[in-house]
N, C-alpha and C. Protein backbone atom coordinates (compact mmCIF):
# COMPACT_ATOMS: atom_id res chain seq x y z
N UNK A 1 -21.61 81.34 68.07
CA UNK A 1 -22.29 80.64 69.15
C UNK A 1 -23.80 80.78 68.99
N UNK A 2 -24.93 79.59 69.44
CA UNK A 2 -26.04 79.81 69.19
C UNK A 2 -26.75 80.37 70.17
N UNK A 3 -27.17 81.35 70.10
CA UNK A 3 -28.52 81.31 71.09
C UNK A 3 -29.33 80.51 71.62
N UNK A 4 -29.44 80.40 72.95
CA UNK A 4 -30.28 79.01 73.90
C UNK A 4 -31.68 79.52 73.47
N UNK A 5 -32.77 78.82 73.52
CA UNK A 5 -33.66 78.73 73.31
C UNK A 5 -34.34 77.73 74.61
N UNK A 6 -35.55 78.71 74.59
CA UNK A 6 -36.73 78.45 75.94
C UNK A 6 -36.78 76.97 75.47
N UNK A 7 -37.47 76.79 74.82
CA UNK A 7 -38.53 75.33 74.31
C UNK A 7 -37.73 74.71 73.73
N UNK A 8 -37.39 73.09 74.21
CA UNK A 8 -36.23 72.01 74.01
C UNK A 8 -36.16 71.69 72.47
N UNK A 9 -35.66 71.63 71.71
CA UNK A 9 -35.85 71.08 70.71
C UNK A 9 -36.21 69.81 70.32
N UNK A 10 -36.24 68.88 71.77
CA UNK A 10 -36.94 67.63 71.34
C UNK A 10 -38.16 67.59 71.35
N UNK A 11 -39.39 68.77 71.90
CA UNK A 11 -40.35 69.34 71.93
C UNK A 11 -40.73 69.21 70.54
N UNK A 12 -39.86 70.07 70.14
CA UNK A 12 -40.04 70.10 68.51
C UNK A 12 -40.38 69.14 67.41
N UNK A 13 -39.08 68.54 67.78
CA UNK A 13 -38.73 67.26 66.95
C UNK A 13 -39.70 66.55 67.20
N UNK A 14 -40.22 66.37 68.22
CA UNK A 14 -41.55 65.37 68.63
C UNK A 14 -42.99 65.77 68.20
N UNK A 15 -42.93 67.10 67.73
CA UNK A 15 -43.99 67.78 67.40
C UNK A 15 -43.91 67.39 65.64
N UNK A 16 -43.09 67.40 65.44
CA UNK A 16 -42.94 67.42 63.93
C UNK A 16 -42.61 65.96 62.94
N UNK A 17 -42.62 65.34 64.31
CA UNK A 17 -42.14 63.39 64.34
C UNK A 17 -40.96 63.41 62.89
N UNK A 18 -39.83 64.27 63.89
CA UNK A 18 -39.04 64.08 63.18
C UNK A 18 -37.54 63.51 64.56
N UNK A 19 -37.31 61.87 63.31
CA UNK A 19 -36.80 61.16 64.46
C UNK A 19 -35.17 61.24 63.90
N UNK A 20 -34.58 61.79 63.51
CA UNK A 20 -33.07 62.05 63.16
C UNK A 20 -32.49 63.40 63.67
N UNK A 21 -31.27 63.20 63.87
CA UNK A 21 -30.51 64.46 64.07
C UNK A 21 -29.69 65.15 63.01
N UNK A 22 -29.76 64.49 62.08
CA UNK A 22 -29.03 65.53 60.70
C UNK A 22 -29.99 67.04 60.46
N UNK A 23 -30.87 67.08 60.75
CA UNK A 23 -31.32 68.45 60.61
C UNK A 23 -31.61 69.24 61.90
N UNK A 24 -31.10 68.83 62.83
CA UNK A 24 -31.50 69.57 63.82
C UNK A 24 -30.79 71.11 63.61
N UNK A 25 -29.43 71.04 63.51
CA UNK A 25 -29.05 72.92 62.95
C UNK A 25 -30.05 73.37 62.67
N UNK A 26 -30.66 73.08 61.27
CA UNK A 26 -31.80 74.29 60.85
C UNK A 26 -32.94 74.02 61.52
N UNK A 27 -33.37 73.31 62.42
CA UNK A 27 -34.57 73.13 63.27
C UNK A 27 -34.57 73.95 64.24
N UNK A 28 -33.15 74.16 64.92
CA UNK A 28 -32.79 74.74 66.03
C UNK A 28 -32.90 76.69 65.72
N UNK A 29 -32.34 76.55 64.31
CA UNK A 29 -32.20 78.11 63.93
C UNK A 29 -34.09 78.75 63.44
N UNK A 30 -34.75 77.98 63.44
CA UNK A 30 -36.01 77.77 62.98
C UNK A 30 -36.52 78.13 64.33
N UNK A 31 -36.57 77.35 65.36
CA UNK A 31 -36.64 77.28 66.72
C UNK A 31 -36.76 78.90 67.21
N UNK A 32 -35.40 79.32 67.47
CA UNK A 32 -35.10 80.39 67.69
C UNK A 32 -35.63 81.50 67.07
N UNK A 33 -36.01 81.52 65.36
CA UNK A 33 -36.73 82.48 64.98
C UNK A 33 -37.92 82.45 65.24
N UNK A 34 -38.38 81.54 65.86
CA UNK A 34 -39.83 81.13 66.06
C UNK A 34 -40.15 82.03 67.55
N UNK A 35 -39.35 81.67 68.47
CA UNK A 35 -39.66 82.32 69.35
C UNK A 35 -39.32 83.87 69.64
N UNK A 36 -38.52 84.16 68.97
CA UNK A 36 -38.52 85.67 68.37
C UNK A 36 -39.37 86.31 67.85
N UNK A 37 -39.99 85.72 66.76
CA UNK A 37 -41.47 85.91 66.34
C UNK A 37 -42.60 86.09 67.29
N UNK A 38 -42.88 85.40 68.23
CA UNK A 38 -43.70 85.13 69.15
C UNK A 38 -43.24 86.55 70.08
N UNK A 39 -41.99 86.59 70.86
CA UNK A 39 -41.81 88.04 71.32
C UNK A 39 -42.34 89.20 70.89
N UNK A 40 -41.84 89.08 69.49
CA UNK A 40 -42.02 90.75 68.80
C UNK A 40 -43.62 91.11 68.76
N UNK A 41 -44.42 89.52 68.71
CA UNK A 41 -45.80 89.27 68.09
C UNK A 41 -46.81 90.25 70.19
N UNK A 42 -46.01 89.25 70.97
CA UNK A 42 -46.60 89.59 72.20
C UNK A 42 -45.87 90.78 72.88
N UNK A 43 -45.12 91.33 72.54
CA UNK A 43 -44.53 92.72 73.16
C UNK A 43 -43.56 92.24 74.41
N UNK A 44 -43.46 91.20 73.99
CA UNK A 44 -42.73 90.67 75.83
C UNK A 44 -40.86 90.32 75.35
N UNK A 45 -40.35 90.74 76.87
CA UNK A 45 -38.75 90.22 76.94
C UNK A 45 -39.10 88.52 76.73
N UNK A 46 -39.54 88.13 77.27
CA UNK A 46 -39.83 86.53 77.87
C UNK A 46 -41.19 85.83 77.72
N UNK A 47 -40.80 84.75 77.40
CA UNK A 47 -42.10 83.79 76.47
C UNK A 47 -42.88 83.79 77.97
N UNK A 48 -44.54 83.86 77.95
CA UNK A 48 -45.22 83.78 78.54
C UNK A 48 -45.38 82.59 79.65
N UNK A 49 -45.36 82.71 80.71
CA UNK A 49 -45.57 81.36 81.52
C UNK A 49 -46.62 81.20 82.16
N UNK A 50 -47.27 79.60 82.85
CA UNK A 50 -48.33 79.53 83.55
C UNK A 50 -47.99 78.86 84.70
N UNK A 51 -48.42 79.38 85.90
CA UNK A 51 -48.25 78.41 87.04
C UNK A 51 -49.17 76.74 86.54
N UNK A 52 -47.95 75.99 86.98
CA UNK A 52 -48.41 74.38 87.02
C UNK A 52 -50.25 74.25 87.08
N UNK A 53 -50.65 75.08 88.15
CA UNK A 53 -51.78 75.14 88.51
C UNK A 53 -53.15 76.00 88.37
N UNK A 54 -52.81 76.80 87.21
CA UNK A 54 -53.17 77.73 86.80
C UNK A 54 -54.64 77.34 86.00
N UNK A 55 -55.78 77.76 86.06
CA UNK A 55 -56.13 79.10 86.53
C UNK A 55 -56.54 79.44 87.91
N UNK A 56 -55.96 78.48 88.70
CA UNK A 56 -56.30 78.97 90.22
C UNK A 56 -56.82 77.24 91.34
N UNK A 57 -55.87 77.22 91.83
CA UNK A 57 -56.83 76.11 92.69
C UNK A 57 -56.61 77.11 94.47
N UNK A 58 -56.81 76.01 95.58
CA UNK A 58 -57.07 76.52 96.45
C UNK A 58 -55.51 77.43 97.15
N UNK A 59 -54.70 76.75 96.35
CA UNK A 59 -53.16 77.49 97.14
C UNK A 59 -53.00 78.34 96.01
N UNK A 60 -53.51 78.76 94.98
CA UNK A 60 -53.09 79.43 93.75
C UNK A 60 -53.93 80.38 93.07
N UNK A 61 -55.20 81.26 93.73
CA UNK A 61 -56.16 81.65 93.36
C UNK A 61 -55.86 82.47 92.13
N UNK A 62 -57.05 82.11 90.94
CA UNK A 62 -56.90 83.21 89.67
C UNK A 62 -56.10 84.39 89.90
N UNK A 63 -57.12 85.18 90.62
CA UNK A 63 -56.90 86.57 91.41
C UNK A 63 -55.56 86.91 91.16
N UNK A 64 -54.53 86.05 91.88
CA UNK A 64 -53.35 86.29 92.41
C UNK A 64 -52.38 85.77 91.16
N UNK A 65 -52.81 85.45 89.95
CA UNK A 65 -51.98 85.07 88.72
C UNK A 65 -51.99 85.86 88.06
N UNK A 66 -50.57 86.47 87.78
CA UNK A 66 -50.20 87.27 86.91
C UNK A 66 -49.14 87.07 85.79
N UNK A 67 -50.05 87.09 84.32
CA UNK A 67 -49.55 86.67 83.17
C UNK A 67 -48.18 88.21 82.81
N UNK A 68 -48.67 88.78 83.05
CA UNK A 68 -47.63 90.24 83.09
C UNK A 68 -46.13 90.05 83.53
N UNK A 69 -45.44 88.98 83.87
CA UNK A 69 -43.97 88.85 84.19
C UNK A 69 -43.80 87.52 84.53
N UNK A 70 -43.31 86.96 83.62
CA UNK A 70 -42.91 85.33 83.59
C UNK A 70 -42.35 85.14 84.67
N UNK A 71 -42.60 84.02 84.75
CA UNK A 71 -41.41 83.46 85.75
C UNK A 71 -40.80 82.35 85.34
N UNK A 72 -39.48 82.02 85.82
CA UNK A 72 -38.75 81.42 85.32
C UNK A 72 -39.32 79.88 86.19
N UNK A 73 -39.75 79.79 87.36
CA UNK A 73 -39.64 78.54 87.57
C UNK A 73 -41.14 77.76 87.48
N UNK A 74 -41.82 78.30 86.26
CA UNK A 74 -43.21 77.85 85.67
C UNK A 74 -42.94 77.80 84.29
N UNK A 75 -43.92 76.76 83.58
CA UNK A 75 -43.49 76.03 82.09
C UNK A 75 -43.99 77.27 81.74
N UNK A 76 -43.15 77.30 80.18
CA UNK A 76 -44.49 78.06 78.80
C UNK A 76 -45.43 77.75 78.63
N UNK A 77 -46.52 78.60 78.52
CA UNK A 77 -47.96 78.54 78.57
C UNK A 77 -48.24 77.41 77.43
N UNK A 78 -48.95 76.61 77.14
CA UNK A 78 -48.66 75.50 76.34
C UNK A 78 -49.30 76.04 74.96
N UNK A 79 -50.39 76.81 75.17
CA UNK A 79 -50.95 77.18 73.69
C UNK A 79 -49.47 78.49 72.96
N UNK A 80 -48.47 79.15 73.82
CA UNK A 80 -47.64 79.52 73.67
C UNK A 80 -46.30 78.69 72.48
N UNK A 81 -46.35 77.63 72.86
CA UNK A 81 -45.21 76.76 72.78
C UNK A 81 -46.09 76.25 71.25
N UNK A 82 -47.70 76.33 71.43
CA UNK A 82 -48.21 75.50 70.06
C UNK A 82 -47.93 76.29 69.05
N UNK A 83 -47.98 77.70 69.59
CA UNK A 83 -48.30 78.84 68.29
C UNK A 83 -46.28 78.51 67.89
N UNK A 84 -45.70 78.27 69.19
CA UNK A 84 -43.93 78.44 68.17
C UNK A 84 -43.93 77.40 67.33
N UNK A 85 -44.39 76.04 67.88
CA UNK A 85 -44.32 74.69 66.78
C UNK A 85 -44.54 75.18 65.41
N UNK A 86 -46.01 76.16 65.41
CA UNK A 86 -46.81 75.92 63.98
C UNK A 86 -45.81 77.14 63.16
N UNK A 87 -44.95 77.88 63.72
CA UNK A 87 -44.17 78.72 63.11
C UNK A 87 -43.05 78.09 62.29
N UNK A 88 -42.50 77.18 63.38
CA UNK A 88 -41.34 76.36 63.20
C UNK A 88 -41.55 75.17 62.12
N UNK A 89 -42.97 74.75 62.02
CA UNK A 89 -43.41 73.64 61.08
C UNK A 89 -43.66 74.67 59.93
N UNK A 90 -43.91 75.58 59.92
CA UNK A 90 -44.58 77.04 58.48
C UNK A 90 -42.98 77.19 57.87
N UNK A 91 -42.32 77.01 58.58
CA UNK A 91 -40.71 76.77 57.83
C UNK A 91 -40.11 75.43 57.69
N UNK A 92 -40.66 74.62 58.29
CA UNK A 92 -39.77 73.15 57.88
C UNK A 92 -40.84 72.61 56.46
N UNK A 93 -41.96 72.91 56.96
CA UNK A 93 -42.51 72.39 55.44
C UNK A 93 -42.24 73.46 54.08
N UNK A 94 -41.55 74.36 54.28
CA UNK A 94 -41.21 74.64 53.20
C UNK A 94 -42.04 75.42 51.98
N UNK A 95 -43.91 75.43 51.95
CA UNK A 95 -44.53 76.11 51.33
C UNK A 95 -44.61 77.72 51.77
N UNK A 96 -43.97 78.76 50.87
CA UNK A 96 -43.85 79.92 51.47
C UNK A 96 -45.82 80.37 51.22
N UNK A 97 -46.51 79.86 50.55
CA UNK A 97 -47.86 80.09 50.15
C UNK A 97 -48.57 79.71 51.73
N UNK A 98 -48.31 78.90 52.31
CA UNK A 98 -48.69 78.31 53.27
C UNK A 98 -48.56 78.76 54.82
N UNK A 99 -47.43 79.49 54.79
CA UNK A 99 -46.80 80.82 55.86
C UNK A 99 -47.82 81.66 56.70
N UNK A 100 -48.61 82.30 55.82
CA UNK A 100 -49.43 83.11 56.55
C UNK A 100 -50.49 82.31 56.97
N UNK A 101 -50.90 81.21 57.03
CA UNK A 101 -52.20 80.12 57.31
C UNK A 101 -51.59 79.76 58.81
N UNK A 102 -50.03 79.41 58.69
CA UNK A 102 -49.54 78.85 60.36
C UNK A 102 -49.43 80.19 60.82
N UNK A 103 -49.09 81.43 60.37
CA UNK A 103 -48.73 82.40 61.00
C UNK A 103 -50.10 83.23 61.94
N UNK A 104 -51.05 82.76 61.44
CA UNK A 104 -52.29 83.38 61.45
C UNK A 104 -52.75 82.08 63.29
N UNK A 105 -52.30 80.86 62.51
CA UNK A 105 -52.43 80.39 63.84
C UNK A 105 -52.06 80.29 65.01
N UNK A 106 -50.98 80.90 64.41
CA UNK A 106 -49.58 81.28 66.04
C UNK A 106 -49.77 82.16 66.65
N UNK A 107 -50.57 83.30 66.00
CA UNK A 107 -51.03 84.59 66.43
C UNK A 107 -52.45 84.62 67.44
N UNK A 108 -53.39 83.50 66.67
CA UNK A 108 -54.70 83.52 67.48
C UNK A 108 -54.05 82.77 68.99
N UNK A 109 -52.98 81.78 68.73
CA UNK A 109 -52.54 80.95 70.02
C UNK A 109 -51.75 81.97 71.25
N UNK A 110 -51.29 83.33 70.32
CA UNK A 110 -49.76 84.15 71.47
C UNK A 110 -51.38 85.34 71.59
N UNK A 111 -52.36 85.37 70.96
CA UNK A 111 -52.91 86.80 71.44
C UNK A 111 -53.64 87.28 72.54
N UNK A 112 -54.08 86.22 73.46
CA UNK A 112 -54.32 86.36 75.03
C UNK A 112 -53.11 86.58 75.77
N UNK A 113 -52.07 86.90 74.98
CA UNK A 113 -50.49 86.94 76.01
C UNK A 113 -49.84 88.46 75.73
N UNK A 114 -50.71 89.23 74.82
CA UNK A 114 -50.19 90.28 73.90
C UNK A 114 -50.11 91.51 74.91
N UNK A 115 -49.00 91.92 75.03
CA UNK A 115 -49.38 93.23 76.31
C UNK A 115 -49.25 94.74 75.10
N UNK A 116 -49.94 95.53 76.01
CA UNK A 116 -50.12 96.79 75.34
C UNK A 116 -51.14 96.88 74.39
N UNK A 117 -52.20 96.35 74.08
CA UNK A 117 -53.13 96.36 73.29
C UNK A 117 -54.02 97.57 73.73
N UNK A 118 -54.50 97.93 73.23
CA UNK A 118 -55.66 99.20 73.33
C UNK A 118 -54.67 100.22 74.03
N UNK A 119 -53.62 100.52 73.82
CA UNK A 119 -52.60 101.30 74.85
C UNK A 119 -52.72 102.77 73.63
C-alpha cells in the first residue's frame, strides 16, 4: 500500500507539465521521497503550514502565527511545496550530477521552517 502524501500529485504533474498518467507510480514514489526529504531536512513530523492570511492581517496578527505546529486546516507553506517540486524534478530529470544544484535549492526554500537550529 502507498503512503498518502501532503501535496496532490497533480501539483506536481503541473509543475513539471507533465500531461500523462503512465508515469505517475514513479512520480508519486518520487513525491513521497521528496517530502521525506524535506522532513528529515526541517526536523518536523509535518510539512510546514501558513495561515491563508499570513503574515498577519487585522483578524490574524504576525504576533499570534506560529510556524512551530502545523495545522492541518492551512495549505503548505508554498516556498515549502517549491523546495519538494525541485526535489521531485532533481529525480525525474534524471541527471544524478545535477542533484545537489536542486537539492541546494530545496534547502534554501525548507530553511526558514528548520526547527532546532542553534540548539
Amino acid at each position: 500500500m502507498n503512503q498518502a502524501t501532503t501535496i496532490s500529485l497533480d501539483v506536481v504533474k503541473r509543475a513539471l507539465r507533465v500531461t500523462h498518467d503512465h508515469d505517475d507510480e514513479d512520480l508519486e514514489r518520487r513525491l513521497r521521497s521528496a517530502e521525506q526529504e524535506c522532513l528529515r531536512y526541517t526536523g518536523r513530523s509535518q510539512l510546514p503550514t501558513l495561515p491563508v492570511d499570513y503574515p498577519g492581517t487585522s483578524d490574524c496578527p504576525s504576533e499570534m502565527v506560529s510556524e512551530d505546529v502545523p495545522s492541518s486546516e492551512d495549505p503548505v507553506a508554498p516556498d515549502v511545496v517549491e523546495g519538494i517540486i525541485l526535489m521531485v524534478q532533481a529525480g525525474w530529470e534524471g541527471d544524478p550530477q545535477d542533484r545537489a544544484s536542486y537539492r541546494k535549492g530545496a534547502e534554501a526554500l525548507w530553511a526558514p521552517y528548520r526547527m532546532g537550529w542553534g540548539a
